[in-house]
Protein backbone atom coordinates (compact mmCIF):
# COMPACT_ATOMS: atom_id res chain seq x y z
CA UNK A 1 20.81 53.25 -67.64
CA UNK A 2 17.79 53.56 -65.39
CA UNK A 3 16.10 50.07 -64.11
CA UNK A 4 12.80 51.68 -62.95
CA UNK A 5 10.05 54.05 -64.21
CA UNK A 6 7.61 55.11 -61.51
CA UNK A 7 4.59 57.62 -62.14
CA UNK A 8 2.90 58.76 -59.15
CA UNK A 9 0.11 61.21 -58.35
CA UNK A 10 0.14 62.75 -55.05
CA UNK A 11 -2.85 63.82 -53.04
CA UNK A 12 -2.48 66.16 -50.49
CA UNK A 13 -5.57 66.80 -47.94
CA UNK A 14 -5.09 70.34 -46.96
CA UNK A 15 -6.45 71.92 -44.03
CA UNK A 16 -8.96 73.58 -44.93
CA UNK A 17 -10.06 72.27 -48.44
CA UNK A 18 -7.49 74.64 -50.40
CA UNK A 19 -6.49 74.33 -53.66
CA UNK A 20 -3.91 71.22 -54.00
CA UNK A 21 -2.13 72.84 -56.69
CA UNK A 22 0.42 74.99 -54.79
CA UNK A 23 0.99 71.61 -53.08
CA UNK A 24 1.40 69.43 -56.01
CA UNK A 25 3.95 71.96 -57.22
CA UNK A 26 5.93 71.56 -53.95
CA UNK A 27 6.23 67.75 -54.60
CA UNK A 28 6.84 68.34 -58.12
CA UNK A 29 10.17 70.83 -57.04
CA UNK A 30 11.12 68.12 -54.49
CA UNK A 31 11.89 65.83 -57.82
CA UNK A 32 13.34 68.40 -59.51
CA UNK A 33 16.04 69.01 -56.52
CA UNK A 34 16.62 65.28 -56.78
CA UNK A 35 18.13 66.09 -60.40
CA UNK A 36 16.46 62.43 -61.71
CA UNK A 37 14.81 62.94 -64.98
CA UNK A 38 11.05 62.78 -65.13
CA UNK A 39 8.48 64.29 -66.90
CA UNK A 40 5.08 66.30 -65.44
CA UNK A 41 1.85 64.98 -67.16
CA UNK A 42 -1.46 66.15 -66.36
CA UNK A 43 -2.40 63.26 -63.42
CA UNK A 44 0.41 62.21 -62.72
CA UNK A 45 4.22 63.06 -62.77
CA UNK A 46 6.82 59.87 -64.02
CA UNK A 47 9.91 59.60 -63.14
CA UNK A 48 13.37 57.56 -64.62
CA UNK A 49 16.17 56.51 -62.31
CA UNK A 50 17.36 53.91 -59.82
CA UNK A 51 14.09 52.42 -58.12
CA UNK A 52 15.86 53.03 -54.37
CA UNK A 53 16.38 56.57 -55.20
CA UNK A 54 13.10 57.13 -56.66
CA UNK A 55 11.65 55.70 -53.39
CA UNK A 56 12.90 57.77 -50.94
CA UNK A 57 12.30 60.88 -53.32
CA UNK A 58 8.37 59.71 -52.79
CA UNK A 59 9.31 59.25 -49.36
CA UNK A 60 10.16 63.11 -49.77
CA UNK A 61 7.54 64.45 -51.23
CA UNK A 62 4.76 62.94 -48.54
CA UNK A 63 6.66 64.26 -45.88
CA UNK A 64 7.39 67.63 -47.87
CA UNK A 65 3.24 67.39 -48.07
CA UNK A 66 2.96 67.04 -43.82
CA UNK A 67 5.73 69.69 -43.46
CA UNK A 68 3.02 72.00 -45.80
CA UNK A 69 0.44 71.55 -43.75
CA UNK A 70 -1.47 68.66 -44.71
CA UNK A 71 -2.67 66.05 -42.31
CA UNK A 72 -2.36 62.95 -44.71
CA UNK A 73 -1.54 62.78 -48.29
CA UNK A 74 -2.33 59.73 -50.67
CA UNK A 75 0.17 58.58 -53.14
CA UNK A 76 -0.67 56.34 -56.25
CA UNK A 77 1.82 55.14 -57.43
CA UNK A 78 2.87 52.49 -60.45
CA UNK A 79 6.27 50.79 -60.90
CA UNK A 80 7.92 49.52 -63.86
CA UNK A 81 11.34 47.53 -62.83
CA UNK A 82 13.34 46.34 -65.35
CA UNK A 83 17.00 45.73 -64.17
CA UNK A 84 18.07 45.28 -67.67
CA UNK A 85 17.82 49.05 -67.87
CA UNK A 86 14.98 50.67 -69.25
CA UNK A 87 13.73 54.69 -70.32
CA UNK A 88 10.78 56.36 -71.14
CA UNK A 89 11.73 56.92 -74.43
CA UNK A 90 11.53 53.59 -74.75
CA UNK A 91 7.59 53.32 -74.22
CA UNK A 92 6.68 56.60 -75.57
CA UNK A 93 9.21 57.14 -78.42
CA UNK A 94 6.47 55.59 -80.99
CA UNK A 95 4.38 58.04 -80.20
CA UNK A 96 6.35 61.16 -80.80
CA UNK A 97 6.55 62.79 -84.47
């Protein structure tokens, strides 16, 4: 079982004031290669795994960001550890009918 959830939204500044999207769906494919689960959300994308994996995959998708062109990038991010395991089923399962 997992022992971290971590949402983050990633904020690319492009050159020349382009659209972030094509960006954000370059991060969003970097976690998908990583084969972790995680779910996309309107602000922000979470994702369910080991929290030293899911580090380095943010790691990945800022420099995935610079390698796209952008001179910095902003990451929010929020962390739940729980090394007694923990999903996001277990937060959001309540909610789903």
């Amino acid at each position: 079982m997992a022992n971290a959830l971590v949402s983050i939204q990633i904020i690319p500044k492009t050159k020349n004031g382009e659209d972030v999207i094509p960006y954000v769906d370059e991060a969003i494919r970097v976690i998908d290669a990583s084969g972790v689960k995680y779910e996309v959300h309107p602000l922000e994308t979470t994702m369910e795994g080991e929290l030293e994996q899911l580090l380095r995959i943010i790691a990945e998708m800022n420099e995935k960001m610079i390698e796209k062109g952008s001179r910095n990038v902003i990451s929010q991010v929020k962390i739940l550890y729980q090394p007694s395991g923990i999903e996001m089923n277990d937060l959001t399962e309540k909610y789903r009918s």
